[in-house]
PDB file of N, CA and C in Angstrom:
ATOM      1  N   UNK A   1       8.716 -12.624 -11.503  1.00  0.00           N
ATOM      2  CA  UNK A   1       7.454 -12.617 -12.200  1.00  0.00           C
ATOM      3  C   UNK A   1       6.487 -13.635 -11.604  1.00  0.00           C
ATOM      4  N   UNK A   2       6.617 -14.750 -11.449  1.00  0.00           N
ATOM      5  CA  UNK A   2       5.909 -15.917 -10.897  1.00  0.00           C
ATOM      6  C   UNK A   2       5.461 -15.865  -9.613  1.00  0.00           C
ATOM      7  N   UNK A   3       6.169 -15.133  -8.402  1.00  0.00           N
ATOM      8  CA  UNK A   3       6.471 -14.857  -7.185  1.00  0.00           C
ATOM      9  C   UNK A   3       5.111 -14.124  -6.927  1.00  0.00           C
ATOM     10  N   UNK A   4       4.782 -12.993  -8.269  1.00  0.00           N
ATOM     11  CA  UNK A   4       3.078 -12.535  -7.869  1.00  0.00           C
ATOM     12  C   UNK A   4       1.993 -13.106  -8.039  1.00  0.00           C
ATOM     13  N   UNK A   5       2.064 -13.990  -8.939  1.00  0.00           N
ATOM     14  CA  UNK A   5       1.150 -15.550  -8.895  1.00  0.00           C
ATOM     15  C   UNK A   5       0.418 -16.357  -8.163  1.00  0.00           C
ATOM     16  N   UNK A   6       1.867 -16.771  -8.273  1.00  0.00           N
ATOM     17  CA  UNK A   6       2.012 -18.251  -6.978  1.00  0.00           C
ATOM     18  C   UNK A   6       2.818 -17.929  -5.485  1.00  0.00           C
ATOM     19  N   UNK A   7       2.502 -18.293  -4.165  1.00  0.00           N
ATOM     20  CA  UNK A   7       3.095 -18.488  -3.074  1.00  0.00           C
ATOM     21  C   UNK A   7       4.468 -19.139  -3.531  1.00  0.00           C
ATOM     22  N   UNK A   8       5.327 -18.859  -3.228  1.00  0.00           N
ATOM     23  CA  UNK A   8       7.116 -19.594  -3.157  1.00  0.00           C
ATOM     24  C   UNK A   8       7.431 -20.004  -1.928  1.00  0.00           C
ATOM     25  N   UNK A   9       8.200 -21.075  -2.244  1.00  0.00           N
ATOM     26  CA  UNK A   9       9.083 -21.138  -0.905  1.00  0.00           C
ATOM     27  C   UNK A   9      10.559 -21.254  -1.328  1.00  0.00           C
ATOM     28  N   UNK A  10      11.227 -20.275  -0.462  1.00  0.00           N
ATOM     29  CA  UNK A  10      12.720 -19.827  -1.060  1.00  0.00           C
ATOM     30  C   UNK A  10      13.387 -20.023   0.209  1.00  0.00           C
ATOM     31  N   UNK A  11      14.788 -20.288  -0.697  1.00  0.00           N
ATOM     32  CA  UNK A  11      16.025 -20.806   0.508  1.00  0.00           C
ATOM     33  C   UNK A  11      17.714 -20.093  -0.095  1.00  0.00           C
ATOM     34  N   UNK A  12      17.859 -19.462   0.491  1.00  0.00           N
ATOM     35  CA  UNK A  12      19.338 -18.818   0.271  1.00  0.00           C
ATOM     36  C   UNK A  12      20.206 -18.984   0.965  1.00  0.00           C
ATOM     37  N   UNK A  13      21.915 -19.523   0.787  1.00  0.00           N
ATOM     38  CA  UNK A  13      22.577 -19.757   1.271  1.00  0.00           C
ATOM     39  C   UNK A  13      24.109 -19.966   0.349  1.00  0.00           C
ATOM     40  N   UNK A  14      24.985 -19.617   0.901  1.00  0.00           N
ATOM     41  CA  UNK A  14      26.369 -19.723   0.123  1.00  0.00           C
ATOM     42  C   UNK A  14      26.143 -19.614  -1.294  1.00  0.00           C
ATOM     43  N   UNK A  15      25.603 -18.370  -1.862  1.00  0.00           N
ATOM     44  CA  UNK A  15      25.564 -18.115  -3.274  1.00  0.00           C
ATOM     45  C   UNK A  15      24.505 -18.510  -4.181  1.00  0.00           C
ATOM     46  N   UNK A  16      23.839 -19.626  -3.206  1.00  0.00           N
ATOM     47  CA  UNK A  16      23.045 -20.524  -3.789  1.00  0.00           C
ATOM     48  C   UNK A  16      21.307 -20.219  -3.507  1.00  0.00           C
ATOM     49  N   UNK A  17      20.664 -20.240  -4.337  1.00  0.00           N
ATOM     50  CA  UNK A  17      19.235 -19.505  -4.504  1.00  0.00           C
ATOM     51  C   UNK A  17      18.519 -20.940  -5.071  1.00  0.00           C
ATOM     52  N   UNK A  18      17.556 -21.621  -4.260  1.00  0.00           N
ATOM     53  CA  UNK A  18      16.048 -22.696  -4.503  1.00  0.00           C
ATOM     54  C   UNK A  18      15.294 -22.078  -4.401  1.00  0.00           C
ATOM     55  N   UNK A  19      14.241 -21.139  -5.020  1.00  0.00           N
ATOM     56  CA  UNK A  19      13.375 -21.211  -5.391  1.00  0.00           C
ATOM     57  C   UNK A  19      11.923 -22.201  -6.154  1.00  0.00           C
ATOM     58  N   UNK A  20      10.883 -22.754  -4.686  1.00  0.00           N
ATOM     59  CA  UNK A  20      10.039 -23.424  -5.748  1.00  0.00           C
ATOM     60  C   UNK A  20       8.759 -23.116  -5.845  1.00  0.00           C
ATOM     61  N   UNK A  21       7.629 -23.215  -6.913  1.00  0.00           N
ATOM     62  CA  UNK A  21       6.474 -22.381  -6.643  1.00  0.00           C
ATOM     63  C   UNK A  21       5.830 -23.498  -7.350  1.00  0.00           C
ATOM     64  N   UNK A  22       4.432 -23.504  -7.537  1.00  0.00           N
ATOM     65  CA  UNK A  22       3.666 -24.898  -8.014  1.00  0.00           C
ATOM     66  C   UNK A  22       3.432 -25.220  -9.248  1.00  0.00           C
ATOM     67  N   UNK A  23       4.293 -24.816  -9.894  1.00  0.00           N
ATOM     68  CA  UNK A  23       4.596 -25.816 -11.626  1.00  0.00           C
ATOM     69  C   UNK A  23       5.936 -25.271 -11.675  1.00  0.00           C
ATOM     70  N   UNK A  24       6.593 -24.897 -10.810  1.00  0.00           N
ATOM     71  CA  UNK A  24       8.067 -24.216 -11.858  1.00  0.00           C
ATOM     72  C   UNK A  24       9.133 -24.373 -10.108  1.00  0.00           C
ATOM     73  N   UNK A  25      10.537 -24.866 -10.665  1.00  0.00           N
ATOM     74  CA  UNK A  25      11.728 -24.816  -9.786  1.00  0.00           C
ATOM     75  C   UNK A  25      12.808 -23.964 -10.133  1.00  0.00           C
ATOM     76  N   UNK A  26      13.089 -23.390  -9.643  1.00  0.00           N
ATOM     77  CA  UNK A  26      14.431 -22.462 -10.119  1.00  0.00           C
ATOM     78  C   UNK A  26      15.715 -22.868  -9.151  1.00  0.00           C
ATOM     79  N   UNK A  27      16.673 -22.955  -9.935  1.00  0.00           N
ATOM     80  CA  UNK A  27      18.060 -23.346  -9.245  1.00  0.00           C
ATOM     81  C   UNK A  27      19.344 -22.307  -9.537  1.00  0.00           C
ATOM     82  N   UNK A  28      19.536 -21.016  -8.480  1.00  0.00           N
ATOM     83  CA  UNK A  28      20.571 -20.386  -9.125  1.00  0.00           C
ATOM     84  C   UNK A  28      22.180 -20.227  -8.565  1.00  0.00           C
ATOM     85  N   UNK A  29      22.516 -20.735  -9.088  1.00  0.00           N
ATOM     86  CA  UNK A  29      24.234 -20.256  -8.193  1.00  0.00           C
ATOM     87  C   UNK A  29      24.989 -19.521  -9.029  1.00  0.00           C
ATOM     88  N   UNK A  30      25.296 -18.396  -8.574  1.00  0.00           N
ATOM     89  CA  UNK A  30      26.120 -17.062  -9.108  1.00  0.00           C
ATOM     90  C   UNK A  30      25.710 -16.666 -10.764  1.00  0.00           C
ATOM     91  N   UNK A  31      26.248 -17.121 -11.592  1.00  0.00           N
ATOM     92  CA  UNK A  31      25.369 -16.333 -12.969  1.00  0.00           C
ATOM     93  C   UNK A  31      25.125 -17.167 -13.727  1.00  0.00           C
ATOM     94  N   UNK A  32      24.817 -18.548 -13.174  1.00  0.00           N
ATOM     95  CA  UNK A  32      24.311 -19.716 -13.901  1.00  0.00           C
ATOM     96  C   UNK A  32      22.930 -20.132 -13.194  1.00  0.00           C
ATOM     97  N   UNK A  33      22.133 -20.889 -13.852  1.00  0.00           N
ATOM     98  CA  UNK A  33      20.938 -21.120 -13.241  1.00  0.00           C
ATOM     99  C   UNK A  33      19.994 -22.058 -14.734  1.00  0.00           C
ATOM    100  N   UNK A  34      19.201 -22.771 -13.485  1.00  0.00           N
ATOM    101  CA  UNK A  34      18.386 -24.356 -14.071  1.00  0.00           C
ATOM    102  C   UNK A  34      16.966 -23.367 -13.421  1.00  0.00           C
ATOM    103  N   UNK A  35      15.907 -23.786 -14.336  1.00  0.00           N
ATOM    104  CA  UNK A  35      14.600 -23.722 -14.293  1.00  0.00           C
ATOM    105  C   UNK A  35      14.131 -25.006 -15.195  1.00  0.00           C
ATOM    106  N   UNK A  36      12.784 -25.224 -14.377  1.00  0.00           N
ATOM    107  CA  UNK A  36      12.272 -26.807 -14.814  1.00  0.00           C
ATOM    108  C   UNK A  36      10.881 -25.897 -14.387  1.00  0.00           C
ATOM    109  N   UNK A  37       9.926 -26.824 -15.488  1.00  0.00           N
ATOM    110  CA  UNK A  37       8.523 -26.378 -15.476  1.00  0.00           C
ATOM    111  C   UNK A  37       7.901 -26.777 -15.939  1.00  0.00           C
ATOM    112  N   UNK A  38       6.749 -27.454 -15.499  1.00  0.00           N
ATOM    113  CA  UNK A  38       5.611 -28.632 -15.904  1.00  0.00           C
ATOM    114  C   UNK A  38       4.276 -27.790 -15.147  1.00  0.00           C
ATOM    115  N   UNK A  39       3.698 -29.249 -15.845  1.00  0.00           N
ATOM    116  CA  UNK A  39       2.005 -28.916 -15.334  1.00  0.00           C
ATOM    117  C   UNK A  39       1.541 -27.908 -16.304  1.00  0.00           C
ATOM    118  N   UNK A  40       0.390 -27.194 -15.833  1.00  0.00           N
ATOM    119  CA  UNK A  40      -0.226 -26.147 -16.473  1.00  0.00           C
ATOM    120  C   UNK A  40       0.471 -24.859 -16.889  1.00  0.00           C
ATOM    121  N   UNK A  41       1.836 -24.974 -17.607  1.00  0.00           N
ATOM    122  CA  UNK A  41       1.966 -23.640 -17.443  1.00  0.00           C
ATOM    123  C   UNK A  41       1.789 -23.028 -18.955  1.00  0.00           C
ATOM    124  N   UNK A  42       1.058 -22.294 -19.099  1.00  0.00           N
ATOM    125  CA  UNK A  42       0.346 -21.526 -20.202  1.00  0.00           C
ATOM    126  C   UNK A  42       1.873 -20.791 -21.115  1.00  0.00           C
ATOM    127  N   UNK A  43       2.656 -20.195 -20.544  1.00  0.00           N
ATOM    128  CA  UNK A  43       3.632 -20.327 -21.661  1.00  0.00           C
ATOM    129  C   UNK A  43       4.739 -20.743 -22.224  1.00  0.00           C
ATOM    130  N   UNK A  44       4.956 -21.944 -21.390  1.00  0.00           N
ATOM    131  CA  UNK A  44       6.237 -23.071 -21.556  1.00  0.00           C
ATOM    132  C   UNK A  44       5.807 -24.150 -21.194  1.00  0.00           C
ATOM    133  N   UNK A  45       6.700 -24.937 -20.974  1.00  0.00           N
ATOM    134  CA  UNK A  45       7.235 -25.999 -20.003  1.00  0.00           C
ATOM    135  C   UNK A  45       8.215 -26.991 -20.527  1.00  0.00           C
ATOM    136  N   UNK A  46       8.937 -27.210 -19.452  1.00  0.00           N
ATOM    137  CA  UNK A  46      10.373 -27.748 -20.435  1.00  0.00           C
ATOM    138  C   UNK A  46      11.400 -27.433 -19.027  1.00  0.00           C
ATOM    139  N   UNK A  47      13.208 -27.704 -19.765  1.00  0.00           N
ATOM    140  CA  UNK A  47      14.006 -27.380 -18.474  1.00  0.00           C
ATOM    141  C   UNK A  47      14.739 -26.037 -19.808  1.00  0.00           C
ATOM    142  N   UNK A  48      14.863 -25.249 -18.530  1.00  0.00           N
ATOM    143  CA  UNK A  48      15.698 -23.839 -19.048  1.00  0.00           C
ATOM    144  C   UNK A  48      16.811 -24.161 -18.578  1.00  0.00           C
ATOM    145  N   UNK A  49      17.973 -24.101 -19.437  1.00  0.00           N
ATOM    146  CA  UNK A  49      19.595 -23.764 -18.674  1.00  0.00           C
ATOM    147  C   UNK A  49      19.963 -22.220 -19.241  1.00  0.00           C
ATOM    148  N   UNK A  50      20.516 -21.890 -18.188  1.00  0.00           N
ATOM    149  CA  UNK A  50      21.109 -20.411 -18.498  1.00  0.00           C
ATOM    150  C   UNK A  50      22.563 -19.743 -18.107  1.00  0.00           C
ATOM    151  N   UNK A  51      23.018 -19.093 -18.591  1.00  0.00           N
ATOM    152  CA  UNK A  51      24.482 -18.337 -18.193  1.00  0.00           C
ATOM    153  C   UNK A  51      23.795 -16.798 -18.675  1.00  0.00           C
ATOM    154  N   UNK A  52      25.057 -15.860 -17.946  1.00  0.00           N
ATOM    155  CA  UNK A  52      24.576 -14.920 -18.262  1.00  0.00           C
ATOM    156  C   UNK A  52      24.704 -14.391 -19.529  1.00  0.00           C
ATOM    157  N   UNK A  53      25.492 -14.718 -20.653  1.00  0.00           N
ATOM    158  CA  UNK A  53      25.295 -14.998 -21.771  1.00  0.00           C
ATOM    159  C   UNK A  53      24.503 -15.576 -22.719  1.00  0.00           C
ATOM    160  N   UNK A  54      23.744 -16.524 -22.528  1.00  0.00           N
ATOM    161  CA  UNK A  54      22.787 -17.305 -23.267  1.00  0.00           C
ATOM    162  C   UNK A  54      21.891 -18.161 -22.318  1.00  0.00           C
ATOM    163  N   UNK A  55      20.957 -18.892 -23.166  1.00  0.00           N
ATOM    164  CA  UNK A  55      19.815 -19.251 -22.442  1.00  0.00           C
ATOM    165  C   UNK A  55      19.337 -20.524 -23.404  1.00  0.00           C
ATOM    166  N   UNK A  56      19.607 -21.870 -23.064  1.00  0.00           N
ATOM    167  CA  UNK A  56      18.951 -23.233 -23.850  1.00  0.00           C
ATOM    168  C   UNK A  56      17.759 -23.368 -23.156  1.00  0.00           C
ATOM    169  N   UNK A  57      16.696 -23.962 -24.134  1.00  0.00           N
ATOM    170  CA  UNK A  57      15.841 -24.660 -23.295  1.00  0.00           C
ATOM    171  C   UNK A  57      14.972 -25.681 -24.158  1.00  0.00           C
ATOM    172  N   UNK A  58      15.082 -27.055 -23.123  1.00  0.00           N
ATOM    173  CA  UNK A  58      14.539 -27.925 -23.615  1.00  0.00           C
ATOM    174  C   UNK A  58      13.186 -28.593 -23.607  1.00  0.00           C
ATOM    175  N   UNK A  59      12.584 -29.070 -24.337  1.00  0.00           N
ATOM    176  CA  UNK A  59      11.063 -29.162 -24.353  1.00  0.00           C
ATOM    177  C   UNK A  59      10.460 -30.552 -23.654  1.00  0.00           C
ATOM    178  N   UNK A  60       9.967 -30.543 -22.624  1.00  0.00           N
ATOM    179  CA  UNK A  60       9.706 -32.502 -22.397  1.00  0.00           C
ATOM    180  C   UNK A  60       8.663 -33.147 -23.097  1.00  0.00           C
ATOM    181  N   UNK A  61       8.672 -34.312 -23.487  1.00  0.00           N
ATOM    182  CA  UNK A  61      10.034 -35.000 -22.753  1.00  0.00           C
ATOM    183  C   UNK A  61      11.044 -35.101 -23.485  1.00  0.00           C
ATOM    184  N   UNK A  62      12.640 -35.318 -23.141  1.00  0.00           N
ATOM    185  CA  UNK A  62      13.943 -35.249 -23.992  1.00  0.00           C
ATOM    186  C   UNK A  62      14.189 -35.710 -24.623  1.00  0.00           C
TER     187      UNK A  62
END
């Protein structure tokens, strides 16, 4: 979703997916994954933890 936005710069390697774009980082390895997101972003910001089961997310600051 963000990717049509904003320019990314992405890096893949051994399972492992960095994704970063200019208010938001994504961190994914296999069916777990960290998103962090500041600055201007109109409908969050906070850190997301996720499994493929559920999804926390916390509001900054902690």
């Amino acid at each position: 979703m963000l990717s049509r936005l904003f320019p990314a710069f992405e890096v893949h390697a051994f399972g492992i997916s960095l994704t970063v774009y200019s208010g938001d980082v994504e961190l994914n390895v296999g069916r777990y994954g960290i998103t962090a997101l500041w600055g201007d972003a109109a409908f969050a910001s906070g850190l997301f933890i996720r499994s493929r089961d559920w999804e926390r997310h916390y509001e900054w600051p902690f």
